[in-house]
N, C-alpha and C. Protein backbone atom coordinates (compact mmCIF):
# COMPACT_ATOMS: atom_id res chain seq x y z
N UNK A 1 115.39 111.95 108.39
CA UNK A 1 115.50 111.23 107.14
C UNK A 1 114.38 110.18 107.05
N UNK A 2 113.79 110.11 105.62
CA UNK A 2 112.85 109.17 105.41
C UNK A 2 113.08 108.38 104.33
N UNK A 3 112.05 107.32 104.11
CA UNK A 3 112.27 106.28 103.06
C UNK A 3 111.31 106.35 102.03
N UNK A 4 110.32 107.12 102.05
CA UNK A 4 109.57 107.19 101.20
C UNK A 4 107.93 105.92 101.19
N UNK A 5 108.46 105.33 102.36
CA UNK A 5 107.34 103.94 102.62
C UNK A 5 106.24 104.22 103.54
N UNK A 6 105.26 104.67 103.37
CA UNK A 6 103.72 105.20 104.04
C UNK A 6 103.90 104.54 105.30
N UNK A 7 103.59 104.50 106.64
CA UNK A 7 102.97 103.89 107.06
C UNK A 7 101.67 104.08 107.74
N UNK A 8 101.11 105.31 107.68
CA UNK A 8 99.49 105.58 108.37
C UNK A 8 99.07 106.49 107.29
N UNK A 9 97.65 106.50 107.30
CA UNK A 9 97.16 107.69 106.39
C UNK A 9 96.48 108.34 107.55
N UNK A 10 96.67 109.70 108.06
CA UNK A 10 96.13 111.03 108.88
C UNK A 10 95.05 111.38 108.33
N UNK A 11 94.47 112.52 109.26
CA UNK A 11 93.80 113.33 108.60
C UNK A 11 93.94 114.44 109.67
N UNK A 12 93.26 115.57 108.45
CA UNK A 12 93.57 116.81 109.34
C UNK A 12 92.78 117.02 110.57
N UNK A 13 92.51 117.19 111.51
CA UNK A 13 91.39 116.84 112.73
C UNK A 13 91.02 118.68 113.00
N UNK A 14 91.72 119.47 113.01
CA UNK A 14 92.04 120.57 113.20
C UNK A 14 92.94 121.57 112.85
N UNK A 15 92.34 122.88 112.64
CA UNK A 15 93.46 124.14 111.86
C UNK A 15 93.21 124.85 112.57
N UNK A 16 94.21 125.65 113.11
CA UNK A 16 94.04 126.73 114.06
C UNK A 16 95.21 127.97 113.84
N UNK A 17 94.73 129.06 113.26
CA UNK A 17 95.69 129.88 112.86
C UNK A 17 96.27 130.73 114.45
N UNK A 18 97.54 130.44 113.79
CA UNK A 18 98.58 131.08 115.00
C UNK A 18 99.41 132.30 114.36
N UNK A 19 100.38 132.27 115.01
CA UNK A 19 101.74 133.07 114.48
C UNK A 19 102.03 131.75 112.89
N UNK A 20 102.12 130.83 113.25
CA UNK A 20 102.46 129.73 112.29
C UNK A 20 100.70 129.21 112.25
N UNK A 21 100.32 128.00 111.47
CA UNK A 21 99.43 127.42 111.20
C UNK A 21 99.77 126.15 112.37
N UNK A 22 98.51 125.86 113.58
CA UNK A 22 98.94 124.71 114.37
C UNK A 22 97.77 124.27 113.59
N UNK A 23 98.09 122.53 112.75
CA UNK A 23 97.93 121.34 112.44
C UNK A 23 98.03 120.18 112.93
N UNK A 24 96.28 119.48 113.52
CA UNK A 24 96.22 118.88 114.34
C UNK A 24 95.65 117.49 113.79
N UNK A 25 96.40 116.42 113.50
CA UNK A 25 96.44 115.21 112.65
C UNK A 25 96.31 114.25 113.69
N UNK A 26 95.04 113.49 112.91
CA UNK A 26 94.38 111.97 113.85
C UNK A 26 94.94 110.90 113.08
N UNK A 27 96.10 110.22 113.91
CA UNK A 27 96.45 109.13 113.52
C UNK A 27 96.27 107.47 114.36
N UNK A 28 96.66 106.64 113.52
CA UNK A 28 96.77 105.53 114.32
C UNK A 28 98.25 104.96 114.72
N UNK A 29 98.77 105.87 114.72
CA UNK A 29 99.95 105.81 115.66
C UNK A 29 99.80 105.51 117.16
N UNK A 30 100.43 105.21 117.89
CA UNK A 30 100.87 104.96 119.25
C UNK A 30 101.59 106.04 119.81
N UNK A 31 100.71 107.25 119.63
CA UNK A 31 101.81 108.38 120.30
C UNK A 31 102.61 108.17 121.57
N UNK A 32 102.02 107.23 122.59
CA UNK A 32 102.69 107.10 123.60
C UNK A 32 104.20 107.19 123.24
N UNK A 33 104.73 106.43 121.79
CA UNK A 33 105.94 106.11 121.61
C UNK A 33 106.57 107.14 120.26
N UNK A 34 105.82 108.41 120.41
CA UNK A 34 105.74 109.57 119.44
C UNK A 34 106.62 110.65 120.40
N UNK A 35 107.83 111.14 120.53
CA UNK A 35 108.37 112.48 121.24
C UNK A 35 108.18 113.36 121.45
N UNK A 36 107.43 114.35 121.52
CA UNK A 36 107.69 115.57 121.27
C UNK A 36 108.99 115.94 120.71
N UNK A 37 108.94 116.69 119.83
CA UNK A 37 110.44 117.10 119.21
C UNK A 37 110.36 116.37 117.84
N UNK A 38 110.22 114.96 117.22
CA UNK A 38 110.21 114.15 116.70
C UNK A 38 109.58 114.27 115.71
N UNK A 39 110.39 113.71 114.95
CA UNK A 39 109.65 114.38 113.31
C UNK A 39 108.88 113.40 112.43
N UNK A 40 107.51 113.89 111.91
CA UNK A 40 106.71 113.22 110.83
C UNK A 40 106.88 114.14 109.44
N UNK A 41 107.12 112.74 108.40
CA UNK A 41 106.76 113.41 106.77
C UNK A 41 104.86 113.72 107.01
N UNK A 42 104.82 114.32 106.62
CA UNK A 42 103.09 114.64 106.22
C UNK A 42 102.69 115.32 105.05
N UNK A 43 102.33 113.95 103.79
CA UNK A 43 102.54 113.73 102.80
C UNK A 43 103.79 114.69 102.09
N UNK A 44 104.78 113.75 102.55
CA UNK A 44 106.61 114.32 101.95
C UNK A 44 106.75 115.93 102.87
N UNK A 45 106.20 116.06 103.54
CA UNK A 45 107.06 117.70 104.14
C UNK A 45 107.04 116.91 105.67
N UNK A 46 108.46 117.41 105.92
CA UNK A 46 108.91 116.82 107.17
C UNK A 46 109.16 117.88 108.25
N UNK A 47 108.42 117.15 109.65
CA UNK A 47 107.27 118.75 110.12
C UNK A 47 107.44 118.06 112.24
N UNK A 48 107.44 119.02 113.32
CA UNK A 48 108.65 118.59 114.21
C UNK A 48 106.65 118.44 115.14
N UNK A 49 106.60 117.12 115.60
CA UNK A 49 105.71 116.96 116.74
C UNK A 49 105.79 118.33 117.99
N UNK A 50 105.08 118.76 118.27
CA UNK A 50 104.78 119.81 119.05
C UNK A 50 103.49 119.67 120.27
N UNK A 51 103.00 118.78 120.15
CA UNK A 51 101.94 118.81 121.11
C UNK A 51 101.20 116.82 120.33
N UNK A 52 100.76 116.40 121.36
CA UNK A 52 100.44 115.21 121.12
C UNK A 52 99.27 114.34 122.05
N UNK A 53 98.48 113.45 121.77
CA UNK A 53 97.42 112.91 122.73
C UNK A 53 98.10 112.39 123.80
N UNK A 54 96.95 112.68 124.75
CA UNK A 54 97.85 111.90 126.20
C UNK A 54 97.17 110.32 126.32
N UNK A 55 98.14 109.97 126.74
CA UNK A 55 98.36 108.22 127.19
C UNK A 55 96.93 107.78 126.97
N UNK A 56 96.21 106.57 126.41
CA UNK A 56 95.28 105.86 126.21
C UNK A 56 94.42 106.57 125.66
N UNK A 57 94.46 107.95 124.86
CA UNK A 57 93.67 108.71 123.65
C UNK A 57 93.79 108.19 123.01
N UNK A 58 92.53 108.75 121.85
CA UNK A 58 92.87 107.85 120.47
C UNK A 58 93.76 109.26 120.16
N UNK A 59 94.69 108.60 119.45
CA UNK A 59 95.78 109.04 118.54
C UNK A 59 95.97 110.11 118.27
N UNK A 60 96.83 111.51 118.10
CA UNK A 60 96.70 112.63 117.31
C UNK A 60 98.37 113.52 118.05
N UNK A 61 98.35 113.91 116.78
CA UNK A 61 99.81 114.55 117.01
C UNK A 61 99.60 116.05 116.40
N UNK A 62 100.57 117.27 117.07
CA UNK A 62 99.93 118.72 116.47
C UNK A 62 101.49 118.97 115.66
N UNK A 63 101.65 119.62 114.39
CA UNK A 63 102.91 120.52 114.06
C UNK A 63 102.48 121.92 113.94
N UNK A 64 103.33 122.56 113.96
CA UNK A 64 103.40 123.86 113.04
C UNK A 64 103.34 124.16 111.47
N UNK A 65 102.81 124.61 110.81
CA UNK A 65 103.16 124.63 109.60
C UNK A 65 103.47 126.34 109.35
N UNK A 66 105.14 126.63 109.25
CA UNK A 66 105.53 127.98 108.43
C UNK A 66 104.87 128.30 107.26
N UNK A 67 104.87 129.79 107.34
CA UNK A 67 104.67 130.45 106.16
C UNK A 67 104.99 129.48 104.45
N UNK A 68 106.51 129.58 105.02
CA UNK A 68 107.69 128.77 103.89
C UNK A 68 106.80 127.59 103.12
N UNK A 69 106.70 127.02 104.24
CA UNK A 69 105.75 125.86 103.84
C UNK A 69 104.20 125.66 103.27
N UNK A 70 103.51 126.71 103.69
CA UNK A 70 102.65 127.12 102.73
C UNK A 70 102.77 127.63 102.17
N UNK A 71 103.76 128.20 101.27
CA UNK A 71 103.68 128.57 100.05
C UNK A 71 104.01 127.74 99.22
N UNK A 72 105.11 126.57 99.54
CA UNK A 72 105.86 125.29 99.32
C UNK A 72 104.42 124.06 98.56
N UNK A 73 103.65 124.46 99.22
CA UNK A 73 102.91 123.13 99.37
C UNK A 73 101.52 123.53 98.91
N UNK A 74 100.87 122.02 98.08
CA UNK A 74 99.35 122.69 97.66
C UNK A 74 98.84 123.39 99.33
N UNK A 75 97.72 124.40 98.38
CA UNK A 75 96.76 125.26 99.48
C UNK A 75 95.85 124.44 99.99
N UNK A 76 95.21 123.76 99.72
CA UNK A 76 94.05 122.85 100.03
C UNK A 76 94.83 121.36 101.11
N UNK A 77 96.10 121.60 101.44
CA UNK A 77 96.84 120.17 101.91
C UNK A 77 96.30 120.72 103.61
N UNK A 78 96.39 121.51 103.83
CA UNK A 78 96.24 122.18 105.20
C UNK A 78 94.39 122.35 105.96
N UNK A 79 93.91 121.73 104.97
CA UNK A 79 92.74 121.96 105.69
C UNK A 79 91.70 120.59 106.55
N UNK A 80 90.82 120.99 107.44
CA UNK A 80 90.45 120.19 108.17
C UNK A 80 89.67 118.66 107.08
N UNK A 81 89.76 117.57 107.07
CA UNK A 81 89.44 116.48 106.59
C UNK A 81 90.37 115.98 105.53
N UNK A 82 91.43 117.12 105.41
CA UNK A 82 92.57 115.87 104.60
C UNK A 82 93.09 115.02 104.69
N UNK A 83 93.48 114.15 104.26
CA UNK A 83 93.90 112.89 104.23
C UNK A 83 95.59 113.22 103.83
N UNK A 84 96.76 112.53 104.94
CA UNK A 84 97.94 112.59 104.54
C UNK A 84 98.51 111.72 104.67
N UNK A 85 99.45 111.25 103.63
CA UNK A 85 100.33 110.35 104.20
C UNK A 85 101.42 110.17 105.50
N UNK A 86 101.55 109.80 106.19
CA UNK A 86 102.38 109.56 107.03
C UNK A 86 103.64 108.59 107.03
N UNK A 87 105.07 109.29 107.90
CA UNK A 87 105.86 108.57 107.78
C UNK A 87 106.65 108.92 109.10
N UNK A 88 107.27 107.68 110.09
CA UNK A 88 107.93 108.74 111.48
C UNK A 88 109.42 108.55 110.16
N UNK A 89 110.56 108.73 110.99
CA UNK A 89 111.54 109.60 110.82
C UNK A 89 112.16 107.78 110.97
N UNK A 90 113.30 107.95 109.48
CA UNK A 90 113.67 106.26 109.91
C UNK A 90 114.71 106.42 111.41
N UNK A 91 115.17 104.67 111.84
CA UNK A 91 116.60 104.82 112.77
C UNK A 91 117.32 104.04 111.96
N UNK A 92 118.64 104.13 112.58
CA UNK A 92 119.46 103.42 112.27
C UNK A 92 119.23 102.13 111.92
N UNK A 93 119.43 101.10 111.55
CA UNK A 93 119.21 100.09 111.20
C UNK A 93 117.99 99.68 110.71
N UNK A 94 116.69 100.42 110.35
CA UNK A 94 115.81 100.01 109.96
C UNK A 94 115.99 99.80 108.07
N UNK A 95 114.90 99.18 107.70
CA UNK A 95 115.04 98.91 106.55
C UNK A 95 114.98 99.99 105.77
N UNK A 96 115.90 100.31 104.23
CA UNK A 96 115.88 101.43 103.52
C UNK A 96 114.76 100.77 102.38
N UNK A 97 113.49 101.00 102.53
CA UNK A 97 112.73 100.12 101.55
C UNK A 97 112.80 101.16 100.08
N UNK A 98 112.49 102.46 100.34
CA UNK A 98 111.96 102.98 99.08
C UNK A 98 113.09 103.51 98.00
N UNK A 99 113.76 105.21 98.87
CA UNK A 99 115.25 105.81 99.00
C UNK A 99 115.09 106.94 99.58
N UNK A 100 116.07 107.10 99.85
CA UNK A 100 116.80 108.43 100.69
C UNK A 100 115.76 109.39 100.50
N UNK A 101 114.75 109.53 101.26
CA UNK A 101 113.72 110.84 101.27
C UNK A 101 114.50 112.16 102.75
N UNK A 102 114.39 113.49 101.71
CA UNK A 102 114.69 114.06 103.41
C UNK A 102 113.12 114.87 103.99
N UNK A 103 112.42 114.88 103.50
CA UNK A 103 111.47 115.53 103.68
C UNK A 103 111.25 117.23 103.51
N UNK A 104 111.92 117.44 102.08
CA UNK A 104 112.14 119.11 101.84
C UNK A 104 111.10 118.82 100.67
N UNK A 105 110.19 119.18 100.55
CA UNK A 105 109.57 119.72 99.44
C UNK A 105 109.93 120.84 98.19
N UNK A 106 110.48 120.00 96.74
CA UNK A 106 110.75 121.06 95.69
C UNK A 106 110.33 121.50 95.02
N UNK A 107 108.76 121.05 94.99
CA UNK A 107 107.89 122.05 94.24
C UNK A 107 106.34 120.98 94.02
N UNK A 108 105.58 121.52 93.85
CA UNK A 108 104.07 120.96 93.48
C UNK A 108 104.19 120.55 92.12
N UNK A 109 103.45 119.61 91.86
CA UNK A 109 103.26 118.75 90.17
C UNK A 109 101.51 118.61 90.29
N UNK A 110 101.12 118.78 89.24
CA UNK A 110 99.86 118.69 89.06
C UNK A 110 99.70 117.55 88.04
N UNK A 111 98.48 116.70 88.48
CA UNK A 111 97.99 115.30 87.60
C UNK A 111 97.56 116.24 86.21
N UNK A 112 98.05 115.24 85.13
CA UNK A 112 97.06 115.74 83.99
C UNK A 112 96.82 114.91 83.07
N UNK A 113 96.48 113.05 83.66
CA UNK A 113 96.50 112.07 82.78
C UNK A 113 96.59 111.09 83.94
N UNK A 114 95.63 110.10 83.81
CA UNK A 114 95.23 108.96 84.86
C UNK A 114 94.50 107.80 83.99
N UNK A 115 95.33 106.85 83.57
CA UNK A 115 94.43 105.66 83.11
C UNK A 115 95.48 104.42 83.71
N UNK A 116 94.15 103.15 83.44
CA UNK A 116 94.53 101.66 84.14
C UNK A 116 95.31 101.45 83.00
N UNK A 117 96.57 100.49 83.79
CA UNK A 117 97.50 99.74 83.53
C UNK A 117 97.54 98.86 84.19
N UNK A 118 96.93 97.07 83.30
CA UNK A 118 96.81 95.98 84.08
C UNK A 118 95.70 96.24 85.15
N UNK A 119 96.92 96.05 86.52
CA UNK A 119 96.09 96.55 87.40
C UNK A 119 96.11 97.55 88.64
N UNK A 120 97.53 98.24 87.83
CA UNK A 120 98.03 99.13 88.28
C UNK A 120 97.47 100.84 87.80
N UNK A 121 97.77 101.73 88.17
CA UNK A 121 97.25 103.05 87.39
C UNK A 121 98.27 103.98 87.23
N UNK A 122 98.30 104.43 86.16
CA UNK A 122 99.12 104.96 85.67
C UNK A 122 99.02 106.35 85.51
N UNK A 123 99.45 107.23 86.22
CA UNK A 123 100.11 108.44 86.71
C UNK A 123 100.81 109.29 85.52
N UNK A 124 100.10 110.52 85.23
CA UNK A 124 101.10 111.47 84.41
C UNK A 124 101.03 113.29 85.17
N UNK A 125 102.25 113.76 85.43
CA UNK A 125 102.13 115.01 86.15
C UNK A 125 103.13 115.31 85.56
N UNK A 126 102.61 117.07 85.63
CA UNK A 126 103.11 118.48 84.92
C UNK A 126 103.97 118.96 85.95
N UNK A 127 105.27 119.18 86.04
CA UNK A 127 105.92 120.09 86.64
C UNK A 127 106.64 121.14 86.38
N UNK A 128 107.32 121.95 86.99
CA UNK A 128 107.86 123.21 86.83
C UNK A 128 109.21 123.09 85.79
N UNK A 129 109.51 124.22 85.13
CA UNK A 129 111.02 123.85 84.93
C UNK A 129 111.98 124.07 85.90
N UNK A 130 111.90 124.09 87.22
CA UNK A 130 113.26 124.46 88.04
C UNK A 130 113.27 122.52 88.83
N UNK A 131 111.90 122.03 88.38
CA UNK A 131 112.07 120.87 89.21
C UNK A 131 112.43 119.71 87.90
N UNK A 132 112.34 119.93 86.59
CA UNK A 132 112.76 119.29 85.50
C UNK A 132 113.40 118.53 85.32
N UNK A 133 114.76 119.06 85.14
CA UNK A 133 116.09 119.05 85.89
C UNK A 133 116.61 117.63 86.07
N UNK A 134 116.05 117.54 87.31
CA UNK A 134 116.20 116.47 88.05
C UNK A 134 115.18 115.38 88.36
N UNK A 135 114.61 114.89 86.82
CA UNK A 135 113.88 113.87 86.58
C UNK A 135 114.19 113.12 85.80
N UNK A 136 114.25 111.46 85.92
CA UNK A 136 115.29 111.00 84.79
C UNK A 136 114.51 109.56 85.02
N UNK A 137 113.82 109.02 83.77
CA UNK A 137 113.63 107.49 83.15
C UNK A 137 114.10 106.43 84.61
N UNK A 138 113.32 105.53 85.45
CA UNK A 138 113.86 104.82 86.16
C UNK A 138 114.93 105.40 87.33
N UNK A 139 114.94 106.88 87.72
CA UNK A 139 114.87 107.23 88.89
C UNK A 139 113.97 107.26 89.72
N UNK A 140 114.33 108.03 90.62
CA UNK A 140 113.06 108.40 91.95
C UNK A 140 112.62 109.01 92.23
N UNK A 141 111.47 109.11 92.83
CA UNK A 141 110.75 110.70 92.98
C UNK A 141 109.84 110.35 94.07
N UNK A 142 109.82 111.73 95.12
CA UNK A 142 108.70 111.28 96.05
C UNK A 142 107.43 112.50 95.68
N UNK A 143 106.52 111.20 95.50
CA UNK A 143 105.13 112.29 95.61
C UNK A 143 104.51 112.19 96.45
N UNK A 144 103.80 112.87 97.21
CA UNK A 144 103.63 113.21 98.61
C UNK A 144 104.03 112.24 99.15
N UNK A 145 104.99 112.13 99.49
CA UNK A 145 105.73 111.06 100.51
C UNK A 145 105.81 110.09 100.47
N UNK A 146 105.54 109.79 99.16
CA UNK A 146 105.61 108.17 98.42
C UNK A 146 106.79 107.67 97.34
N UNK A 147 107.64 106.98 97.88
CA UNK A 147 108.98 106.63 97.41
C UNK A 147 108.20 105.58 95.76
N UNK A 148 108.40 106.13 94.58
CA UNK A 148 108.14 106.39 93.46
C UNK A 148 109.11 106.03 92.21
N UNK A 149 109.01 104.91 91.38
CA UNK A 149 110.01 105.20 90.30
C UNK A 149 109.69 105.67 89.08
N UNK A 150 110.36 106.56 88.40
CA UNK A 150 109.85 107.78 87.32
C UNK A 150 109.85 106.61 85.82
N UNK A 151 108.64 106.30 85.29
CA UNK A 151 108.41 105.67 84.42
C UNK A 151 109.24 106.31 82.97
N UNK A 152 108.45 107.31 82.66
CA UNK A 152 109.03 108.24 81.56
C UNK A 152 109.19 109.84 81.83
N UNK A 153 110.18 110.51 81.09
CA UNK A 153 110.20 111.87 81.32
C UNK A 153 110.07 112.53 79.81
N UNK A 154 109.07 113.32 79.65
CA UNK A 154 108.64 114.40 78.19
C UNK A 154 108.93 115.83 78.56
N UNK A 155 109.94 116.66 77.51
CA UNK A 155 109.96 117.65 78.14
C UNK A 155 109.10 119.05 76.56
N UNK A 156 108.00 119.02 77.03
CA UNK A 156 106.94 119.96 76.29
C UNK A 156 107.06 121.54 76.56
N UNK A 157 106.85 122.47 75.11
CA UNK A 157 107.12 123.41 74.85
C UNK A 157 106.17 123.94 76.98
N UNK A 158 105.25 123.86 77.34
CA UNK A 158 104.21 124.42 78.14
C UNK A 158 104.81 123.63 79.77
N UNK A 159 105.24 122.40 79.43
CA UNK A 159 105.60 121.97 80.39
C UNK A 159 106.34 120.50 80.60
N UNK A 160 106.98 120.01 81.56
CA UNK A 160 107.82 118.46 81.06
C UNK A 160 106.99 117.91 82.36
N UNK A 161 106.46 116.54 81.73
CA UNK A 161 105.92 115.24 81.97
C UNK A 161 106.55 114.29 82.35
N UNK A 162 105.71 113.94 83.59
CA UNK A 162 106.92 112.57 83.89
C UNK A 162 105.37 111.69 84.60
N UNK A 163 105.55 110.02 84.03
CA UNK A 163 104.71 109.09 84.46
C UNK A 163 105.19 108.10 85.47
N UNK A 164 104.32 107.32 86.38
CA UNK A 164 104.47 106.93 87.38
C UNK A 164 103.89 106.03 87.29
N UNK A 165 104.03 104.32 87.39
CA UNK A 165 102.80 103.59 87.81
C UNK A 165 102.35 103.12 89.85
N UNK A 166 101.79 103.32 90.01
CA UNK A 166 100.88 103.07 91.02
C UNK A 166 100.20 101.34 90.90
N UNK A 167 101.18 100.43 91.92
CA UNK A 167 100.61 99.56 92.17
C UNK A 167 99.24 99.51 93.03
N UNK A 168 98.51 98.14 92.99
CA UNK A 168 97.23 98.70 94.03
C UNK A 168 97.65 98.48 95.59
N UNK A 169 98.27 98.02 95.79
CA UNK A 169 98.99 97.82 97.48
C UNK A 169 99.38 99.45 97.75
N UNK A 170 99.67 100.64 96.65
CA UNK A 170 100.15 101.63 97.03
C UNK A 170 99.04 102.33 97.09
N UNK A 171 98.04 102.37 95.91
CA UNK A 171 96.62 102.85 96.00
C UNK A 171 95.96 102.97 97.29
N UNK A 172 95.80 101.67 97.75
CA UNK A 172 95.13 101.51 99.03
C UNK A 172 95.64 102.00 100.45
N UNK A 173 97.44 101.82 100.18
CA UNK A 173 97.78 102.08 101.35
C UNK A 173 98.48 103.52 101.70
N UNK A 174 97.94 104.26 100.37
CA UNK A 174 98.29 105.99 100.56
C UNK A 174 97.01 106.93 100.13
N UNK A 175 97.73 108.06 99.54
CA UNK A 175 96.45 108.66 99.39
C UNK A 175 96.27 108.65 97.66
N UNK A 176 97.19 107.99 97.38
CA UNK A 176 97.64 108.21 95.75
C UNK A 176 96.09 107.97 95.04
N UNK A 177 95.36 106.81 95.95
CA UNK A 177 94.47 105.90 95.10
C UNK A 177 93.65 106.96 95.13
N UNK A 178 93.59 108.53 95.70
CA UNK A 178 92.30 109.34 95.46
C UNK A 178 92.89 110.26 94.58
N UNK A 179 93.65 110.20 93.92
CA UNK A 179 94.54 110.72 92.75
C UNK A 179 93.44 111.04 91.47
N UNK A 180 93.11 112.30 91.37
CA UNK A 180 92.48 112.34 90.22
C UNK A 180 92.86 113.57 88.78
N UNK A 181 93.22 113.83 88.11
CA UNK A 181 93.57 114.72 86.89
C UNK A 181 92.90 116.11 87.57
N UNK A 182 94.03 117.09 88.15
CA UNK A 182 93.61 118.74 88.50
C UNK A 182 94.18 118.79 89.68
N UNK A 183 94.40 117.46 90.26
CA UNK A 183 94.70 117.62 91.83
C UNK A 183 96.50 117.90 92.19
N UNK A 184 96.91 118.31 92.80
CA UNK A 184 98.24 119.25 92.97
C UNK A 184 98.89 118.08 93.91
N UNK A 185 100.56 118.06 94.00
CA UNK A 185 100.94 116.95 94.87
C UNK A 185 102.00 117.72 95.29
N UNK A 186 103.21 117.05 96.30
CA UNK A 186 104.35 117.51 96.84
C UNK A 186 105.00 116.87 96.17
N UNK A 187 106.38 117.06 95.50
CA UNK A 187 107.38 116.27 95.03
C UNK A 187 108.25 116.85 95.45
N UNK A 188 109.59 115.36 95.44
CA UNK A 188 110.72 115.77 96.19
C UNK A 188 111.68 114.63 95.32
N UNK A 189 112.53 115.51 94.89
CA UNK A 189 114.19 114.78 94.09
C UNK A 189 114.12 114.30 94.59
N UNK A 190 114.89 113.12 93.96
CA UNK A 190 116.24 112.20 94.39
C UNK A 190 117.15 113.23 94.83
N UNK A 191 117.59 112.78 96.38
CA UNK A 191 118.56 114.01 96.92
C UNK A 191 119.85 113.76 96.21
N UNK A 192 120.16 112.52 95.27
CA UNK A 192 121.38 112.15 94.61
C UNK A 192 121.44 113.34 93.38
N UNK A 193 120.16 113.44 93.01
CA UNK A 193 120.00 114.33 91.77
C UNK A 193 120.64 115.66 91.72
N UNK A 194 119.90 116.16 92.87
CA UNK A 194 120.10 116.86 93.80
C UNK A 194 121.57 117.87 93.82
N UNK A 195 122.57 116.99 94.48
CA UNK A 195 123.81 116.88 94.29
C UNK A 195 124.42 117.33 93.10
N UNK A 196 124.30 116.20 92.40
CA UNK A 196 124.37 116.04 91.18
C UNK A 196 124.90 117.46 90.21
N UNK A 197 123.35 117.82 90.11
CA UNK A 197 122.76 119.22 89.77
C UNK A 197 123.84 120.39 90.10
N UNK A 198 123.90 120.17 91.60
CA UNK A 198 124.87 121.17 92.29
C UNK A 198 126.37 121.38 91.39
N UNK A 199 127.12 119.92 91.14
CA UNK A 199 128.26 119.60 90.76
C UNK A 199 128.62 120.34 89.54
N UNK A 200 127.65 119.79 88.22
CA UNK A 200 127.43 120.35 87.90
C UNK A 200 127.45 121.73 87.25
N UNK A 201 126.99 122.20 88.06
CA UNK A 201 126.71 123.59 88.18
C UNK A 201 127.84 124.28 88.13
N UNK A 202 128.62 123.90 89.16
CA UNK A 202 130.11 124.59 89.10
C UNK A 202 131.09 124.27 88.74
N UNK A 203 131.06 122.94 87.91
CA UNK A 203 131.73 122.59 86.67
C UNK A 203 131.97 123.60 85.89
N UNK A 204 130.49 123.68 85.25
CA UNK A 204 130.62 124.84 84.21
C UNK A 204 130.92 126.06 84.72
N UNK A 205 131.63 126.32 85.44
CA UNK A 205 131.61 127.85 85.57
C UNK A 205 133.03 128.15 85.25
């Protein structure tokens, strides 16, 4: 379980096709205190440490990435010099800063509208109709692994719109600030929505 609150930006260091895709991410983490087993969001897909730097290296942790997951996730997220957000896995008692992220990816949103607000920037992305749904005025949304509140929601004959503002503390301290109109993201419900949706569902039946 995650919170949606960055704390390193990665990059891809290495791709090495396997049975699965091994993804080999340079961070400034302290792997010493990284598990094996132990799970990182990498930007919102939540992905199990498998191999890691040894003691007084600089930094770097390896996952797997499934099939599932590349198909899940932009094509271009997997390659050597990307930049990802990072997040370890909360504990118990730590602070819930953003909300309830689990790290399942529900579908890609593509930018299609980027202008300043103040001095914030203001975010507009196209998503699917199966991820629609579950977008709502002053909810939540994680885009690549960034705990997010949904400004407005438009739902257009071609596609439904939902805006975001981007403070600059978030700019700087994710990958959002290289956010440009064409570029593809991970989004992930509110897992409340989520639910919700489910209930719902078999209400009406």
């Amino acid at each position: 379980m995650f919170t949606g609150i960055i704390t390193d930006i990665g990059t891809v260091a290495r791709v090495e096709a396997r049975g699965d895709l091994r993804v080999v991410i340079a961070t400034a983490y302290d792997t010493d205190g990284v598990d094996l087993g132990a799970s990182i969001a990498c930007s919102g897909v939540c992905l199990t440490v498998v191999d890691k730097a040894a003691s007084g290296s600089p930094g770097w942790f390896a996952v797997d990435v499934s099939g599932e997951t590349l198909a899940r996730t932009p094509a271009d997220q997997w390659t050597q010099g990307r930049r990802l957000n990072l997040e370890r896995a909360m504990r118990l008692g730590d602070e819930l800063g953003g909300h309830i992220v689990t790290g399942h990816v529900d579908g890609v949103a593509e930018v299609v509208d980027m202008t300043p607000d103040g001095d914030s920037r203001r975010l507009v992305f196209a998503v699917s109709e199966e991820v629609a749904p579950f977008l709502a005025p002053k909810g939540s949304v994680t885009v690549d692994g960034v705990s997010l509140t949904v400004n407005t929601v438009e739902d257009q004959p071609e596609a439904t719109r939902f805006s975001v503002n981007v403070i600059p503390h978030t700019q700087g301290a994710t990958t959002l600030g290289d956010l440009r109109p064409g570029h593809r993201v991970n989004i992930e419900i509110d897992v409340l929505a989520r639910y919700l949706r489910r209930m719902e569902h078999h209400r009406g039946r």
